[in-house]
N, C-alpha and C. Protein backbone atom coordinates (compact mmCIF):
# COMPACT_ATOMS: atom_id res chain seq x y z
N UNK A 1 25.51 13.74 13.61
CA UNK A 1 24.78 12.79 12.76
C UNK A 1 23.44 13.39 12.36
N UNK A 2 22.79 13.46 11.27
CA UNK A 2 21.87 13.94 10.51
C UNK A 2 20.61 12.61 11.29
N UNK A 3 19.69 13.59 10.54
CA UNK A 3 18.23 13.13 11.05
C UNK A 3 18.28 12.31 10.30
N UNK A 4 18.49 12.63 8.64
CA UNK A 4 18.04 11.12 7.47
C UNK A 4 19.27 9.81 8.02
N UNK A 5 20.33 10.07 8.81
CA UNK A 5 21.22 9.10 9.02
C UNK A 5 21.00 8.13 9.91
N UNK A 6 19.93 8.98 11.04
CA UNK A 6 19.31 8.59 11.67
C UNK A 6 18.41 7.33 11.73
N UNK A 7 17.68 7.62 10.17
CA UNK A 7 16.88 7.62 10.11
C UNK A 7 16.83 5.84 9.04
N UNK A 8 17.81 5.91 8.76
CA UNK A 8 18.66 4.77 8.01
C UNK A 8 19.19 4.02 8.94
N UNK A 9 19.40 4.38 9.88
CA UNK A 9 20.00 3.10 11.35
C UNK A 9 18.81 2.70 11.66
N UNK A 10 17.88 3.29 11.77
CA UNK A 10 16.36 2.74 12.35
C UNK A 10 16.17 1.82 11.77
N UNK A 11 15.42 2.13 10.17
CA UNK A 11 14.97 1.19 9.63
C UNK A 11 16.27 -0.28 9.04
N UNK A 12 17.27 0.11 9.30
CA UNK A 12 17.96 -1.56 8.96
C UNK A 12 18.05 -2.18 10.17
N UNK A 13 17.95 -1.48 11.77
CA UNK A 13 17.87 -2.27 12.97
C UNK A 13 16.34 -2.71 12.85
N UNK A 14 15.48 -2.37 12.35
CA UNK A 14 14.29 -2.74 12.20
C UNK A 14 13.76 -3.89 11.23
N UNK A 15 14.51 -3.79 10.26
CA UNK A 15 14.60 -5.13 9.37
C UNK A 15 15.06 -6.23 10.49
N UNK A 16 16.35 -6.18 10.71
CA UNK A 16 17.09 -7.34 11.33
C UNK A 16 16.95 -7.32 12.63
N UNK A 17 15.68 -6.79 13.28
CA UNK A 17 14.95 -7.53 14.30
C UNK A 17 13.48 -8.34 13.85
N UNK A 18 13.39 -8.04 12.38
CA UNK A 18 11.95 -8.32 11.82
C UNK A 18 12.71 -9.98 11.26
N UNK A 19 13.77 -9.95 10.90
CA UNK A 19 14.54 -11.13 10.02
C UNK A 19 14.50 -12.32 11.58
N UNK A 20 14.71 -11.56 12.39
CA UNK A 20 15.44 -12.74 13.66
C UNK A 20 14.09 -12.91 14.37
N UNK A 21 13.20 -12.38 14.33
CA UNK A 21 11.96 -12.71 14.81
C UNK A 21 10.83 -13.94 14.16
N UNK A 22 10.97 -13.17 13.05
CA UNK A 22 10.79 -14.32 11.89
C UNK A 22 11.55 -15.71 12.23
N UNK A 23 12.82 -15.52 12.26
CA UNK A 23 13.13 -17.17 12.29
C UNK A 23 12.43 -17.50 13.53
N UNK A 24 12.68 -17.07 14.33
CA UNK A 24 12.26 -17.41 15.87
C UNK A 24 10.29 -18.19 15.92
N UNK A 25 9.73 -17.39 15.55
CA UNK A 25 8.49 -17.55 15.00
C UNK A 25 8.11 -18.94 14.23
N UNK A 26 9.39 -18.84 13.22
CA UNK A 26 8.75 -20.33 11.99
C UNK A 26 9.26 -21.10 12.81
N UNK A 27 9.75 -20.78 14.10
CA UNK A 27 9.53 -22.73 14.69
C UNK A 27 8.11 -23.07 15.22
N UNK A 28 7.36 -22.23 15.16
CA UNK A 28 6.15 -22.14 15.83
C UNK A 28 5.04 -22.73 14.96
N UNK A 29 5.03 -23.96 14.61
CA UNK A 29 3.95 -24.61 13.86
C UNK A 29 2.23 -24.04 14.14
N UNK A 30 1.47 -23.89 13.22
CA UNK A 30 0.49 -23.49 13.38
C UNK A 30 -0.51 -24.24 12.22
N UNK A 31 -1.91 -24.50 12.52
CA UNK A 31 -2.82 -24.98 11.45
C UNK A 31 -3.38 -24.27 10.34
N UNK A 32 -2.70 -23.55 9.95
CA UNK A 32 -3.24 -23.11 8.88
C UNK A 32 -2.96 -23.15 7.48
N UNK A 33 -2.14 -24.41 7.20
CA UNK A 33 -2.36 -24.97 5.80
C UNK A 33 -0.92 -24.15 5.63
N UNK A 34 0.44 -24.42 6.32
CA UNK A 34 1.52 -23.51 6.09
C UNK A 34 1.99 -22.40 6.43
N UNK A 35 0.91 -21.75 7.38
CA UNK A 35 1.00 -20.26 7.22
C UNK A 35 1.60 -20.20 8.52
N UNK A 36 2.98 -19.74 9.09
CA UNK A 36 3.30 -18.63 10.39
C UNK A 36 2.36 -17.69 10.71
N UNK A 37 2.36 -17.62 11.93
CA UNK A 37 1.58 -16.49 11.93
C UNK A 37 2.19 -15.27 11.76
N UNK A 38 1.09 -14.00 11.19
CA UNK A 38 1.41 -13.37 10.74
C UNK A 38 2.17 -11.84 11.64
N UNK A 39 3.08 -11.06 11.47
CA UNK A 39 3.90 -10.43 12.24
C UNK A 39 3.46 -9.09 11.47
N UNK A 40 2.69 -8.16 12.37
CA UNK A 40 2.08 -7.22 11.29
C UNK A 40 2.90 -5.75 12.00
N UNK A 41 3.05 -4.85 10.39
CA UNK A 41 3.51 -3.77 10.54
C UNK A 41 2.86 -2.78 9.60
N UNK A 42 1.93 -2.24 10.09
CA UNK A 42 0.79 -1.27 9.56
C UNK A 42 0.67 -1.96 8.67
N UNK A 43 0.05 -2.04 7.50
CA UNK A 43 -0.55 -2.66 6.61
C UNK A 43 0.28 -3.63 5.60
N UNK A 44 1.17 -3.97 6.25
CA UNK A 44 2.09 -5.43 6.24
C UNK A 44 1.98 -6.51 7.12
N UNK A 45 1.68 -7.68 6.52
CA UNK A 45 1.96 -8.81 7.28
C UNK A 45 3.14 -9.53 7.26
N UNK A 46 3.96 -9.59 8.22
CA UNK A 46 5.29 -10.11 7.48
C UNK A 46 5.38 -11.45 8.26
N UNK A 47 5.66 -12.57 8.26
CA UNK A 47 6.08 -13.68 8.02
C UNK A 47 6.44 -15.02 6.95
N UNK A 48 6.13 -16.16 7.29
CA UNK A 48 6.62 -17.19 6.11
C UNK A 48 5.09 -18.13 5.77
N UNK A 49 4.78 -18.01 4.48
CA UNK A 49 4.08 -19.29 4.15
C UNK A 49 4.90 -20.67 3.60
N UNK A 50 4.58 -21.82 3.71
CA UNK A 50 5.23 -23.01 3.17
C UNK A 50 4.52 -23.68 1.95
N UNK A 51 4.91 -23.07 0.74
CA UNK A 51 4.44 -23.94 -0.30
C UNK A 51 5.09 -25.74 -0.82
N UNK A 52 4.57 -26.40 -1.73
CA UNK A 52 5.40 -27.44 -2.20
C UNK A 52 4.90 -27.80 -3.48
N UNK A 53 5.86 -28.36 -4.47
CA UNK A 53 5.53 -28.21 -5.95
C UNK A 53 5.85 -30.00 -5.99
N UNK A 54 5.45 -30.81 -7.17
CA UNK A 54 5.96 -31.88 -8.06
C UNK A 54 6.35 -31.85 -9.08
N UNK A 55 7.79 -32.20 -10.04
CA UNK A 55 7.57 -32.15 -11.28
C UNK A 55 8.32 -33.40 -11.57
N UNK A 56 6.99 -33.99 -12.47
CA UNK A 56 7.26 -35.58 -13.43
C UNK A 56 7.98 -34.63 -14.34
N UNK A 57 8.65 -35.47 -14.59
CA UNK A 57 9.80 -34.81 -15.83
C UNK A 57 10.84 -36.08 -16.15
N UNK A 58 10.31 -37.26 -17.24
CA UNK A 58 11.28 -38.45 -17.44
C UNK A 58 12.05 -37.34 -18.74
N UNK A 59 11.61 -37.34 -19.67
CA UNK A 59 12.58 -36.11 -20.22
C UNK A 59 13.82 -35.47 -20.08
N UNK A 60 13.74 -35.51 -18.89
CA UNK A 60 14.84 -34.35 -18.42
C UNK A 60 15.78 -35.31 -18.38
N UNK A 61 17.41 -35.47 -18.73
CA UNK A 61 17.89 -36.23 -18.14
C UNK A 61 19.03 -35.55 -16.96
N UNK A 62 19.21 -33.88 -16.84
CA UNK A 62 19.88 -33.30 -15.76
C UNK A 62 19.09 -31.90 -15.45
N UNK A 63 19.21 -31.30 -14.33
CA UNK A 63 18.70 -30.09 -14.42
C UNK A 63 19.74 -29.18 -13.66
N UNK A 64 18.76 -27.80 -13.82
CA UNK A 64 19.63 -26.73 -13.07
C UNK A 64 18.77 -26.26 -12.24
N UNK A 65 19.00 -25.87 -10.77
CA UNK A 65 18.98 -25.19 -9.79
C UNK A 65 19.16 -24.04 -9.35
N UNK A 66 19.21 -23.23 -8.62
CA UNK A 66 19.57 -21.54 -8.43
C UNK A 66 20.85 -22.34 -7.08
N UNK A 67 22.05 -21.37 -7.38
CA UNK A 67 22.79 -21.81 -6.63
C UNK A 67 22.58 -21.69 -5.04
N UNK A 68 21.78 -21.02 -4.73
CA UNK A 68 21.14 -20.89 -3.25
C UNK A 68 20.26 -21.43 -2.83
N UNK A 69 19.75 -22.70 -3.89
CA UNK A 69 18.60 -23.80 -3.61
C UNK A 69 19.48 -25.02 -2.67
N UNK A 70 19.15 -25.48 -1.37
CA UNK A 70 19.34 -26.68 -0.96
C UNK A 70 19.18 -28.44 -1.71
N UNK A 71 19.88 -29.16 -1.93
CA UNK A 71 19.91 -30.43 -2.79
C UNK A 71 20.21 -31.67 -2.10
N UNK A 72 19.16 -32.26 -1.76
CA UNK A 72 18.99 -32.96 -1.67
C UNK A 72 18.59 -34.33 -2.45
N UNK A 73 18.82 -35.65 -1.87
CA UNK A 73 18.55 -36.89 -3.07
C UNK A 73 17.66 -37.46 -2.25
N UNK A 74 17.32 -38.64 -3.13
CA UNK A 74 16.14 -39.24 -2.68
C UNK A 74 14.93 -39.66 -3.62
N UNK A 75 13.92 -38.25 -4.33
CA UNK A 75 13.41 -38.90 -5.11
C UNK A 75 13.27 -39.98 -5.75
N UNK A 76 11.88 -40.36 -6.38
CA UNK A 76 11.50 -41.16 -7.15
C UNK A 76 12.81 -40.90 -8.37
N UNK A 77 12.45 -42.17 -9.10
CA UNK A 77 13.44 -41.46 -10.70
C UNK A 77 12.04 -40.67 -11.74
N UNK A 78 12.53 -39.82 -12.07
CA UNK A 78 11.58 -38.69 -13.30
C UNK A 78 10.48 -37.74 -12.58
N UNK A 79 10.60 -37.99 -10.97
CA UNK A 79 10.20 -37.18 -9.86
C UNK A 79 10.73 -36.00 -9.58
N UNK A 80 10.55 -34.98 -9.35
CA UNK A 80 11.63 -33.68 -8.52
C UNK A 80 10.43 -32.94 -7.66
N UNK A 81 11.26 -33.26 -6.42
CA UNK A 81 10.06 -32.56 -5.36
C UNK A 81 10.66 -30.84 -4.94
N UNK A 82 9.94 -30.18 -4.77
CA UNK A 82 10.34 -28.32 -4.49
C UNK A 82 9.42 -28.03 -3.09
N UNK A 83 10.41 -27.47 -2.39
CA UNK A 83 9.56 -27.22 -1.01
C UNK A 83 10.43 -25.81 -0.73
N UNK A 84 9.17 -24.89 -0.75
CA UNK A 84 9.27 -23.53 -0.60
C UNK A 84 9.20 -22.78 0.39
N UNK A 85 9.75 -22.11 1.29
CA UNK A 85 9.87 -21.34 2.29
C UNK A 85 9.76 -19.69 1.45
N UNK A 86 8.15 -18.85 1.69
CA UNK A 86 8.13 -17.41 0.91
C UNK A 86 7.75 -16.40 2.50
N UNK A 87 8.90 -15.90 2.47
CA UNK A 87 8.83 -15.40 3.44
C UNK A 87 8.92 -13.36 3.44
N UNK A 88 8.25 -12.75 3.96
CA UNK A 88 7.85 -11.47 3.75
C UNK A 88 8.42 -10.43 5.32
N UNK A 89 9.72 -9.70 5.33
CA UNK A 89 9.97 -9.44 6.16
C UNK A 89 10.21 -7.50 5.88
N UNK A 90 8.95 -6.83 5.91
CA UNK A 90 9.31 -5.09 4.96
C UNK A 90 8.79 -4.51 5.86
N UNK A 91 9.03 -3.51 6.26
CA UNK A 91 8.68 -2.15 6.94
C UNK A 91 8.56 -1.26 6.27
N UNK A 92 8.16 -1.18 5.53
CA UNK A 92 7.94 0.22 4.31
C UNK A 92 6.41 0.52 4.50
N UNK A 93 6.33 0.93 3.66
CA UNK A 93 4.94 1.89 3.33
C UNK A 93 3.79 1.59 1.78
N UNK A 94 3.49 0.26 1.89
CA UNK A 94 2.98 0.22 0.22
C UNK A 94 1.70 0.67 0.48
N UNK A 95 1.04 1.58 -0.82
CA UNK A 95 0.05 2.14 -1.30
C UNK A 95 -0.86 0.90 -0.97
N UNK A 96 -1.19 0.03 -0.79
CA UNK A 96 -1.81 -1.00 -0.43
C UNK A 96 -1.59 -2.05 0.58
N UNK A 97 -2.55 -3.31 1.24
CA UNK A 97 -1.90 -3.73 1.93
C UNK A 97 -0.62 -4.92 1.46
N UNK A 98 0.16 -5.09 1.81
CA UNK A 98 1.18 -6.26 1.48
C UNK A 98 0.50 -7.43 2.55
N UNK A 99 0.70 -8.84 1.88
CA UNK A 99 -0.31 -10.07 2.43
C UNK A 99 0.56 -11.16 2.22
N UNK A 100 0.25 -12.43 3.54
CA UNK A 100 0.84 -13.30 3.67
C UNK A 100 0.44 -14.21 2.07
N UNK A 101 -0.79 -14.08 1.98
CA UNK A 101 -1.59 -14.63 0.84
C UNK A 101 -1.11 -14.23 -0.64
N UNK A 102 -0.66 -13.16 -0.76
CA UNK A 102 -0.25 -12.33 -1.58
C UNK A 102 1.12 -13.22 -1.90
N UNK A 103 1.81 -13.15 -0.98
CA UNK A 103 3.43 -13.79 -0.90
C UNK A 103 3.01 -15.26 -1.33
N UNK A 104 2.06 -15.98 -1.11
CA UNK A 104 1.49 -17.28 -1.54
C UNK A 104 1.85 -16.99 -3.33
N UNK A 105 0.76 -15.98 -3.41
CA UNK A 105 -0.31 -16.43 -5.00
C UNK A 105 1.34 -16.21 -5.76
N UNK A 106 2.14 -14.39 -5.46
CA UNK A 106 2.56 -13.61 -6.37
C UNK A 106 4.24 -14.34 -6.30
N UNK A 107 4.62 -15.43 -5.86
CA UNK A 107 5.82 -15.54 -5.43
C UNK A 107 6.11 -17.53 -6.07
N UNK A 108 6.80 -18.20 -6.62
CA UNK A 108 6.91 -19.00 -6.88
C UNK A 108 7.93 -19.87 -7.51
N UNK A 109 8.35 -21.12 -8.12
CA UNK A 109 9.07 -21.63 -8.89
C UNK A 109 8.80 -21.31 -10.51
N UNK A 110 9.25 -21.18 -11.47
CA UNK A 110 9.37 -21.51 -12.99
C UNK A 110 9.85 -22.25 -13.90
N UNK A 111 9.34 -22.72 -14.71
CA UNK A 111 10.68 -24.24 -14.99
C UNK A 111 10.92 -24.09 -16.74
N UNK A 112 12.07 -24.44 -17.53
CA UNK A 112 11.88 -24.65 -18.92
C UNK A 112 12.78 -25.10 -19.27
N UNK A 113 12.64 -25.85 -20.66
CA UNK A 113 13.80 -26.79 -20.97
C UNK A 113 15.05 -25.85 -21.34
N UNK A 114 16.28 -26.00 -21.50
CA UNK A 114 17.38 -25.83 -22.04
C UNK A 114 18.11 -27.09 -22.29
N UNK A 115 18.09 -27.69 -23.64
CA UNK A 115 18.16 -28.44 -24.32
C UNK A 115 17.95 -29.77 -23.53
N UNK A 116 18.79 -30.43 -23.41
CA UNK A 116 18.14 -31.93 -22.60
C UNK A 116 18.15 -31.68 -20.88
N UNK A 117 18.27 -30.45 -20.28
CA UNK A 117 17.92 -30.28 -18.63
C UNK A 117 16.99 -29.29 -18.23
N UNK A 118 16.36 -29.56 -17.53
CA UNK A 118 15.07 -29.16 -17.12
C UNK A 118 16.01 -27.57 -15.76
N UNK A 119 15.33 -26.54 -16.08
CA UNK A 119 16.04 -25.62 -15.80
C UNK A 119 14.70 -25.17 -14.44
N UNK A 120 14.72 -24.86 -13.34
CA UNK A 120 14.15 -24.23 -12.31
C UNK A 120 14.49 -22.92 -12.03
N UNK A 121 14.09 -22.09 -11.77
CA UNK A 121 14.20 -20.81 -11.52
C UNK A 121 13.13 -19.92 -10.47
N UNK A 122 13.48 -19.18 -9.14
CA UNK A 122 12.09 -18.59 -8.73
C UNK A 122 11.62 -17.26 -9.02
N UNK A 123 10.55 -16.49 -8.86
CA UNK A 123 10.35 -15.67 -9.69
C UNK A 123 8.84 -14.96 -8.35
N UNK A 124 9.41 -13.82 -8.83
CA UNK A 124 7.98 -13.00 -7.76
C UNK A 124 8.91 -12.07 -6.25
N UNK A 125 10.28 -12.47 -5.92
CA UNK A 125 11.07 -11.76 -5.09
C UNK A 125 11.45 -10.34 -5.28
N UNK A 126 11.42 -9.40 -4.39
CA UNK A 126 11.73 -8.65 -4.64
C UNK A 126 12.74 -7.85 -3.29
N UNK A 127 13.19 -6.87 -3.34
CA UNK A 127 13.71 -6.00 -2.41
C UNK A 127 14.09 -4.89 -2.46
N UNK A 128 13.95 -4.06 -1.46
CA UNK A 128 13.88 -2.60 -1.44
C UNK A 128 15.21 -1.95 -1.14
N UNK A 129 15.96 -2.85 -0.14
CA UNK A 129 17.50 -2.22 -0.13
C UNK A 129 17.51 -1.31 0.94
N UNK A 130 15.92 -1.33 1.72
CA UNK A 130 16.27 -0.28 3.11
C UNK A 130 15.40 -0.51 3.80
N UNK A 131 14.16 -1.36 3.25
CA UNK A 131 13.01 -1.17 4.11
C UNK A 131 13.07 -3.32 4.51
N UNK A 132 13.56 -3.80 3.55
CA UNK A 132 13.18 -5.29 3.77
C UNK A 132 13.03 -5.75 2.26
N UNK A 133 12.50 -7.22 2.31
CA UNK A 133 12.16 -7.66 1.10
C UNK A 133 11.24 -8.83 0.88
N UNK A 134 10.75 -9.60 0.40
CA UNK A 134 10.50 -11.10 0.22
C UNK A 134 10.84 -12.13 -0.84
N UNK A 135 11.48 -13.09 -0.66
CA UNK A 135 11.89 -13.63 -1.16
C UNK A 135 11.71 -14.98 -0.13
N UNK A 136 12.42 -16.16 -1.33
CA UNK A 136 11.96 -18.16 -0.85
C UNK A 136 13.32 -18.77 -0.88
N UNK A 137 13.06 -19.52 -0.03
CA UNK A 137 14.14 -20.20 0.68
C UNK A 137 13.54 -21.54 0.18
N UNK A 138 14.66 -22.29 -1.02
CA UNK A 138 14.16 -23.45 -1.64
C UNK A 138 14.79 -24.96 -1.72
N UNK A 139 14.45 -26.01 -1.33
CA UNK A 139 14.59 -26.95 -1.22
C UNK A 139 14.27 -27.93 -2.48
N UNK A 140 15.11 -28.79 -2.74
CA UNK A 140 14.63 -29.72 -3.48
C UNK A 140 15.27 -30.92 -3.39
N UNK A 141 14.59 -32.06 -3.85
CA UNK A 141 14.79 -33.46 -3.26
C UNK A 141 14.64 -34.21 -5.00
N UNK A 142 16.07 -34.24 -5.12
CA UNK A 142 15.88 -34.96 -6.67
C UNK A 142 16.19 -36.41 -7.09
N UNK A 143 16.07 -37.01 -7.62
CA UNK A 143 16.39 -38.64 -7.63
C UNK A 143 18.54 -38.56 -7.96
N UNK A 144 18.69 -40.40 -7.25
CA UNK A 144 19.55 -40.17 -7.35
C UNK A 144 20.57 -40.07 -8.35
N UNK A 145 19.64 -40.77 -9.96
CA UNK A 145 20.59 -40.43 -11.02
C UNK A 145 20.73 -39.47 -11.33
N UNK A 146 19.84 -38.58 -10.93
CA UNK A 146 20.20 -37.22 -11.83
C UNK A 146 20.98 -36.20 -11.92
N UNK A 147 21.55 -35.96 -12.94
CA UNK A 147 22.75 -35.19 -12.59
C UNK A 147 21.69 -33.67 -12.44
N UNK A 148 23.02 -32.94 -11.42
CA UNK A 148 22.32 -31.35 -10.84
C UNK A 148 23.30 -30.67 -11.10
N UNK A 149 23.25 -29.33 -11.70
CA UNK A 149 24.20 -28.27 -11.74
C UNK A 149 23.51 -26.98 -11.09
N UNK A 150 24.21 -26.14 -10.42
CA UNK A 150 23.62 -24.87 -9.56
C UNK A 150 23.88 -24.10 -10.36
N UNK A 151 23.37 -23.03 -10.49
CA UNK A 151 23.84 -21.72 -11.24
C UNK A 151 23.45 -20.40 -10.84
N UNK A 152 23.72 -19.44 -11.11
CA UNK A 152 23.65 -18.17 -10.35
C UNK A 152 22.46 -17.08 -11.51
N UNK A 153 21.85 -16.29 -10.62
CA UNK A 153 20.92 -15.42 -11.77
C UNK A 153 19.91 -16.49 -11.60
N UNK A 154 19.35 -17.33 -11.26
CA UNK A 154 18.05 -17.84 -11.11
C UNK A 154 17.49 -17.92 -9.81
N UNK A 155 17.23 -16.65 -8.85
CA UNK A 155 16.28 -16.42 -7.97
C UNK A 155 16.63 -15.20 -7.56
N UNK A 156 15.89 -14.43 -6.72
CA UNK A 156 15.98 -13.03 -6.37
C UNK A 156 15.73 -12.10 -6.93
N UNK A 157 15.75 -10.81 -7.00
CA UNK A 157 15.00 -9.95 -7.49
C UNK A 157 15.77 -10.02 -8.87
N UNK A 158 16.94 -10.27 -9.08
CA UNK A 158 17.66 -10.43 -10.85
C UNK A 158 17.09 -11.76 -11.51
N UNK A 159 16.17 -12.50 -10.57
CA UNK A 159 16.23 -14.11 -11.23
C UNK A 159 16.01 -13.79 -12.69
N UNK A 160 16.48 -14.86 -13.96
CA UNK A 160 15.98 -15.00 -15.28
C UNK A 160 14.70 -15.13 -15.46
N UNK A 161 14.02 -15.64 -14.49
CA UNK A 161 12.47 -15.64 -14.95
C UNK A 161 11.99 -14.70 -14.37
N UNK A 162 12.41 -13.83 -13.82
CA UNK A 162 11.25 -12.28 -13.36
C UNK A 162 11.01 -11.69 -14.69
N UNK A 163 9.18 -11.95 -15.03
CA UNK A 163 8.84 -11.25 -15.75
C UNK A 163 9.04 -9.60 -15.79
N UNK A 164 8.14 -8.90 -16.71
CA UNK A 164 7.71 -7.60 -16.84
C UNK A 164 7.33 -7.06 -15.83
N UNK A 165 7.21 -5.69 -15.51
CA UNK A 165 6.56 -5.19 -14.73
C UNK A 165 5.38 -5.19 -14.68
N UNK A 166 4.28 -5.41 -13.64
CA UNK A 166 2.98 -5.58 -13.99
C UNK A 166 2.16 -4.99 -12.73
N UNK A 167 1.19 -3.73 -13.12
CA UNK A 167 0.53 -3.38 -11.56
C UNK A 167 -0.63 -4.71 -11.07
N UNK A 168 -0.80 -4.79 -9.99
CA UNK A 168 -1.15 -5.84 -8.92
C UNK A 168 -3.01 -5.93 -9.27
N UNK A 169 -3.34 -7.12 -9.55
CA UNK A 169 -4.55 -7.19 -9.06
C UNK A 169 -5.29 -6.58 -8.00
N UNK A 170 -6.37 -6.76 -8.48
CA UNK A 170 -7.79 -5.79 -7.35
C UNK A 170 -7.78 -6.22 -6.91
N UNK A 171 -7.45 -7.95 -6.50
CA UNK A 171 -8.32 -9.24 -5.75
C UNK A 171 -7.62 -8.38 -3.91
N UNK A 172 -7.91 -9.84 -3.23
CA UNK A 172 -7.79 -9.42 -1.68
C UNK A 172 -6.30 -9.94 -1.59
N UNK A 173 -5.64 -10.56 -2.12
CA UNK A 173 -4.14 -10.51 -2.39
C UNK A 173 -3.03 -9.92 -1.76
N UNK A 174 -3.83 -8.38 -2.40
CA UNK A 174 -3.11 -7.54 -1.88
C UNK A 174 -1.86 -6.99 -2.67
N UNK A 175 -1.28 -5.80 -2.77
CA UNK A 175 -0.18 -4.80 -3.23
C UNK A 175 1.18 -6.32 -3.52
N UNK A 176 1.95 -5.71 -4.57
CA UNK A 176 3.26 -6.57 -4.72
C UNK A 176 4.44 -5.62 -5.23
N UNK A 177 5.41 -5.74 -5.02
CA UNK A 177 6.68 -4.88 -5.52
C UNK A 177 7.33 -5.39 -6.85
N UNK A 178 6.81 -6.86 -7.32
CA UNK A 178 7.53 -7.31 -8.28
C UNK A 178 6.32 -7.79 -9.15
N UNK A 179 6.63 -8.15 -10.81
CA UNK A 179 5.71 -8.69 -11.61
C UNK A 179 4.98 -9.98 -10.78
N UNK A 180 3.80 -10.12 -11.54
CA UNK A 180 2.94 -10.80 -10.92
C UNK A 180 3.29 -13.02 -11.57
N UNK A 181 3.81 -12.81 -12.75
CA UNK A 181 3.75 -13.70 -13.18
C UNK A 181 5.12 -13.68 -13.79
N UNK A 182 5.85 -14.77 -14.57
CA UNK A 182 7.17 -15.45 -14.55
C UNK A 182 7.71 -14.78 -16.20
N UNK A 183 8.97 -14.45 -16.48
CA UNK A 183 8.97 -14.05 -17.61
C UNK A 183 8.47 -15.20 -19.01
N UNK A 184 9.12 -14.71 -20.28
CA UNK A 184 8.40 -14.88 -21.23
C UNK A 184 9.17 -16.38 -21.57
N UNK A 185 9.10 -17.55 -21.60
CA UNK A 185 9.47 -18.49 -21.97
C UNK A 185 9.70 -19.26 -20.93
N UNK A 186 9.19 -18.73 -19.66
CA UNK A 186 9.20 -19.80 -18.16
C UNK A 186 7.83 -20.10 -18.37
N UNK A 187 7.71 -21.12 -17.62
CA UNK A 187 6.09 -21.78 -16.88
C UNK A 187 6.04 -21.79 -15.56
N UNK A 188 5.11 -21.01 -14.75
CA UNK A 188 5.21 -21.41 -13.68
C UNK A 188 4.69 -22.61 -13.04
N UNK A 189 5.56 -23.13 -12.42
CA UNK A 189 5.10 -24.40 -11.43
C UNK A 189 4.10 -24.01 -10.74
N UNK A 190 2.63 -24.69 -10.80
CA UNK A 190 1.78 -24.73 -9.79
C UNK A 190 2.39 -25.69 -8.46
N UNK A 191 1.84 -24.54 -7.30
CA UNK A 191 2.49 -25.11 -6.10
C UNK A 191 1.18 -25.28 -5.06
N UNK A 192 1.44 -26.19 -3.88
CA UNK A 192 0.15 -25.91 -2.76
C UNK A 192 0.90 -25.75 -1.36
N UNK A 193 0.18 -25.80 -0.71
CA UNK A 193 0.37 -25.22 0.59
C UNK A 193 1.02 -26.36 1.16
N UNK A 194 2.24 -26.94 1.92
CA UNK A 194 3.15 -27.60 2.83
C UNK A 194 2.70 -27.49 4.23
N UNK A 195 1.89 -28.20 4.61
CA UNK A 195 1.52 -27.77 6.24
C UNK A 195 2.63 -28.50 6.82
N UNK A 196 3.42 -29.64 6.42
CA UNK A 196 4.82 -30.16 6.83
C UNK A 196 6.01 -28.87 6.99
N UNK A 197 5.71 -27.94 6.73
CA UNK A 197 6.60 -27.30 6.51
C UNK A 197 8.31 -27.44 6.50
N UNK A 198 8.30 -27.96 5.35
CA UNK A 198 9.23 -28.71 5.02
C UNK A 198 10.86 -28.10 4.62
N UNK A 199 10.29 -26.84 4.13
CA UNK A 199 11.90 -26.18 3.67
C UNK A 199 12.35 -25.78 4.82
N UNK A 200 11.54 -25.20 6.47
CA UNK A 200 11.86 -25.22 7.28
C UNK A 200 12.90 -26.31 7.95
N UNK A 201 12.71 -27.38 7.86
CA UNK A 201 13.37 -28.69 8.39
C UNK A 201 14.44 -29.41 7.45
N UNK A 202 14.90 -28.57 6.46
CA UNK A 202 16.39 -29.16 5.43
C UNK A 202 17.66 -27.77 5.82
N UNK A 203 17.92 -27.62 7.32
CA UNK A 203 19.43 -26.86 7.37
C UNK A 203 20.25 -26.64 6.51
């Protein structure tokens, strides 16, 4: 067996002790406005922040989902609640630091009409294919008339709304692997911090 073969068993046993640690970890509630604590690997922080979004939307009368979003009912009617799990699990090497905060700002929902249904999509995931990746684990809680259809191609590093490529702000943020903002005809959903940490607690 070769050194580079070697060297490729390392780092995927190293992911998927970074993946199972992580879960192990987000049961571990902490005060900081959502944030796990952080699981650092040289100038990576890898764990989960918990965002959560609202969208009034009487308009809409059905929407679409990413088929790997959790669905739940409940909502208000013309309500749709989004509860985000952005979680950062890489062992690589970025030219900068990679940040729990970063995974906050650069990572999110996008929303836009397609004709009468309000379409969701997430946008800011990315992955490397050897070292790890980050990407959100998404929940949503929609009223009960509304009709929901799932569909595929709206989250992950192919989602429809991953903008352009774009190099990373100066701010304290920190380094990102994917565009910073949502492609050209999405909006991104402003989201805040879930100290309920809520996408955690929908199995």
């Amino acid at each position: 067996m070769t050194d580079k073969a070697d060297g490729k068993r390392s780092a995927k046993a190293l992911v998927a002790m970074a993946i199972a640690f992580l879960a192990a970890v987000g049961c571990q509630a902490n005060e900081n406005g959502g944030i796990d604590a952080p699981v650092r690997f040289e100038n990576v922080e890898n764990g989960v922040v918990y965002d959560r979004a609202v969208i009034d939307h009487l308009a809409a009368r059905r929407m679409v989902l990413p088929d790997n979003a959790i669905v739940r009912r409940g909502a208000e009617i013309g309500k749709i609640q989004l509860f985000m799990a952005k979680r950062v699990a890489f062992f690589g090497h970025p030219p900068e630091p990679v940040t729990l905060k970063g995974a906050r700002k650069y990572m999110g929902c996008a929303t836009k009409m397609e004709n009468n249904a309000l379409v969701v999509a997430t946008w800011g995931e990315w992955n490397s294919h050897k070292e790890g990746n980050a990407g959100i684990s998404l929940v949503a809680i929609i009223p009960e008339s509304m009709e929901c259809e799932q569909r595929t191609g709206l989250s992950g590093e192919e989602s429809a709304a991953r903008g352009q490529r774009q190099l990373p702000d100066a701010g304290d943020a920190g380094y990102w692997y994917a565009p910073l903002s949502p492609a050209e005809g999405w909006t991104a959903l402003p989201d805040h911090p879930d100290p309920h940490r809520t996408a955690a607690t929908h199995p």
